[in-house]
C-alpha atoms as a PDB file:
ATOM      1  CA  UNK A   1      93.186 209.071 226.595  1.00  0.00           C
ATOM      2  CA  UNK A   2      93.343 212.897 225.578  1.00  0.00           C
ATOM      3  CA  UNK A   3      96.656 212.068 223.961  1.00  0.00           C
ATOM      4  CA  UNK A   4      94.284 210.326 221.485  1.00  0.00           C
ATOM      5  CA  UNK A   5      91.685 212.811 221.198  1.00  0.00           C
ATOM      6  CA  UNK A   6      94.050 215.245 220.423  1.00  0.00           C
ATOM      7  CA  UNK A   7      95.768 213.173 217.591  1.00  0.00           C
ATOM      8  CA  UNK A   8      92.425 211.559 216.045  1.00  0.00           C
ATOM      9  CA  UNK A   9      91.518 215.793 216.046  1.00  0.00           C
ATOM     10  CA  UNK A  10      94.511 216.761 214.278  1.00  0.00           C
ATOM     11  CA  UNK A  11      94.130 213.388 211.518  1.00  0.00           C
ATOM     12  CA  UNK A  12      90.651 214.646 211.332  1.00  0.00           C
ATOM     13  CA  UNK A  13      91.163 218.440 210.367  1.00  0.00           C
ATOM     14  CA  UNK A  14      94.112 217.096 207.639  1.00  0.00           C
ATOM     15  CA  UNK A  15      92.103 214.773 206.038  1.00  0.00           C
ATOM     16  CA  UNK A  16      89.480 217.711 205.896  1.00  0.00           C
ATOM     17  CA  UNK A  17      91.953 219.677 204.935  1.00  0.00           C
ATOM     18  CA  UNK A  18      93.257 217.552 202.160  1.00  0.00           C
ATOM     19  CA  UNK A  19      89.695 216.986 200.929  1.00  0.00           C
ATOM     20  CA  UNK A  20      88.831 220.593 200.712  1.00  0.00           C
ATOM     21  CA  UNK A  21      92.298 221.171 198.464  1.00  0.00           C
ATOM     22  CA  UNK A  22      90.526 218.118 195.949  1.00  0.00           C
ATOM     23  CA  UNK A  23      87.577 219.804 195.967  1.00  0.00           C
ATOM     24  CA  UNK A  24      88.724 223.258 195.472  1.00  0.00           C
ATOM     25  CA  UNK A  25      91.390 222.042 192.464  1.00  0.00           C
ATOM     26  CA  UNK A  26      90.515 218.368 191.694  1.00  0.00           C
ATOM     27  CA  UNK A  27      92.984 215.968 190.662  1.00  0.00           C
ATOM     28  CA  UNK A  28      94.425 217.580 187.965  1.00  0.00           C
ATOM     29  CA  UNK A  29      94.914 220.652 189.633  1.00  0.00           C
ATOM     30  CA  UNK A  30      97.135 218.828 192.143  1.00  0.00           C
ATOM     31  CA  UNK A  31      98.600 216.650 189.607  1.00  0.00           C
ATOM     32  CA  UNK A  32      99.610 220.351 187.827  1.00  0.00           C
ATOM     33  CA  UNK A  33     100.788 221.937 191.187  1.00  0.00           C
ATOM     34  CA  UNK A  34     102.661 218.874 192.162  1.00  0.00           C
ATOM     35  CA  UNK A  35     104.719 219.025 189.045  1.00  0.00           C
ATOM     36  CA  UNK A  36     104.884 222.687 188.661  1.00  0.00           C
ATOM     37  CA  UNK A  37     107.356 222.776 192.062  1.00  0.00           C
ATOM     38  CA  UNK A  38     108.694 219.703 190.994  1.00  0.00           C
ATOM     39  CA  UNK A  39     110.126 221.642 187.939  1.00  0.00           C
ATOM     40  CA  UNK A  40     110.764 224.303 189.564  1.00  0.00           C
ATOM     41  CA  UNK A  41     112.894 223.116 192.660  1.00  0.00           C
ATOM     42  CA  UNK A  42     114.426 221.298 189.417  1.00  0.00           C
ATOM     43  CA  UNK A  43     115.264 224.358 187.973  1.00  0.00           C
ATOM     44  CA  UNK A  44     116.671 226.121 190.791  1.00  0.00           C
ATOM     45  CA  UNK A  45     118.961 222.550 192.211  1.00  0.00           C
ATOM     46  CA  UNK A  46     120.422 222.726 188.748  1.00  0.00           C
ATOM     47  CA  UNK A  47     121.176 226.235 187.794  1.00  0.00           C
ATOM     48  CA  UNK A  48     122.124 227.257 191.485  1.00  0.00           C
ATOM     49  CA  UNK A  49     124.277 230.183 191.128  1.00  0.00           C
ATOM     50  CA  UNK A  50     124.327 230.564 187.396  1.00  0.00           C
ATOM     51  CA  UNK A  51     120.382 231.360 187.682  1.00  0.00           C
ATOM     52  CA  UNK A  52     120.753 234.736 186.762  1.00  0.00           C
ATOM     53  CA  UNK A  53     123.377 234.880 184.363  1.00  0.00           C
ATOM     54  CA  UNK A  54     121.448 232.289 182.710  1.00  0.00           C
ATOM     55  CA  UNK A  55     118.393 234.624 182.712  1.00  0.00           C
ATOM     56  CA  UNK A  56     120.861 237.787 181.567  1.00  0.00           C
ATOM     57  CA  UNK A  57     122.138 235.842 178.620  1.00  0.00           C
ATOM     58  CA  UNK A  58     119.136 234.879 177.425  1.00  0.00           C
ATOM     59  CA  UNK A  59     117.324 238.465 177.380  1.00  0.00           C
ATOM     60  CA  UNK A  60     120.334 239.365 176.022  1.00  0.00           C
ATOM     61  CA  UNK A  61     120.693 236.992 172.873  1.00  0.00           C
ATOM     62  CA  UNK A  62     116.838 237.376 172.252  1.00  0.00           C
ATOM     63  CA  UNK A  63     117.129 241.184 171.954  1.00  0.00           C
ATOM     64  CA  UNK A  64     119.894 240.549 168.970  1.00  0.00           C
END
C-alpha cells in the first residue's frame, strides 16, 4: 500500500508540474519550445563535426 501512495504522489506533483508549465507558457509556448530543440538537436545531428567550420565560413563570406 505505500508503494501506491508514493507513486499516485509522484503522478500527482507531474501532472502539477506539467500544468503549471501550460499555465506559465500556454500552448503555443510549448508548441515553440518543442520545436525550437527539435531544430536544434536537428542542427547539431547533422552538422556534427563540421559545426564550426560551418559557422567560420559563413562569418567569413558575409564579411566579403
Amino acid at each position: 500500500m505505500e508503494n501506491k501512495e508514493v507513486i499516485n504522489e509522484q503522478n500527482a506533483e507531474k501532472s502539477t508540474r506539467w500544468k503549471k508549465m501550460l499555465k506559465k507558457f500556454g500552448i503555443w509556448g510549448i508548441v515553440f519550445f518543442t520545436v525550437k530543440g527539435i531544430i536544434t538537436s536537428t542542427l547539431i545531428y547533422f552538422l556534427g563535426k563540421n559545426f564550426w567550420s560551418v559557422i567560420n565560413g559563413f562569418f567569413t563570406g558575409a564579411a566579403q
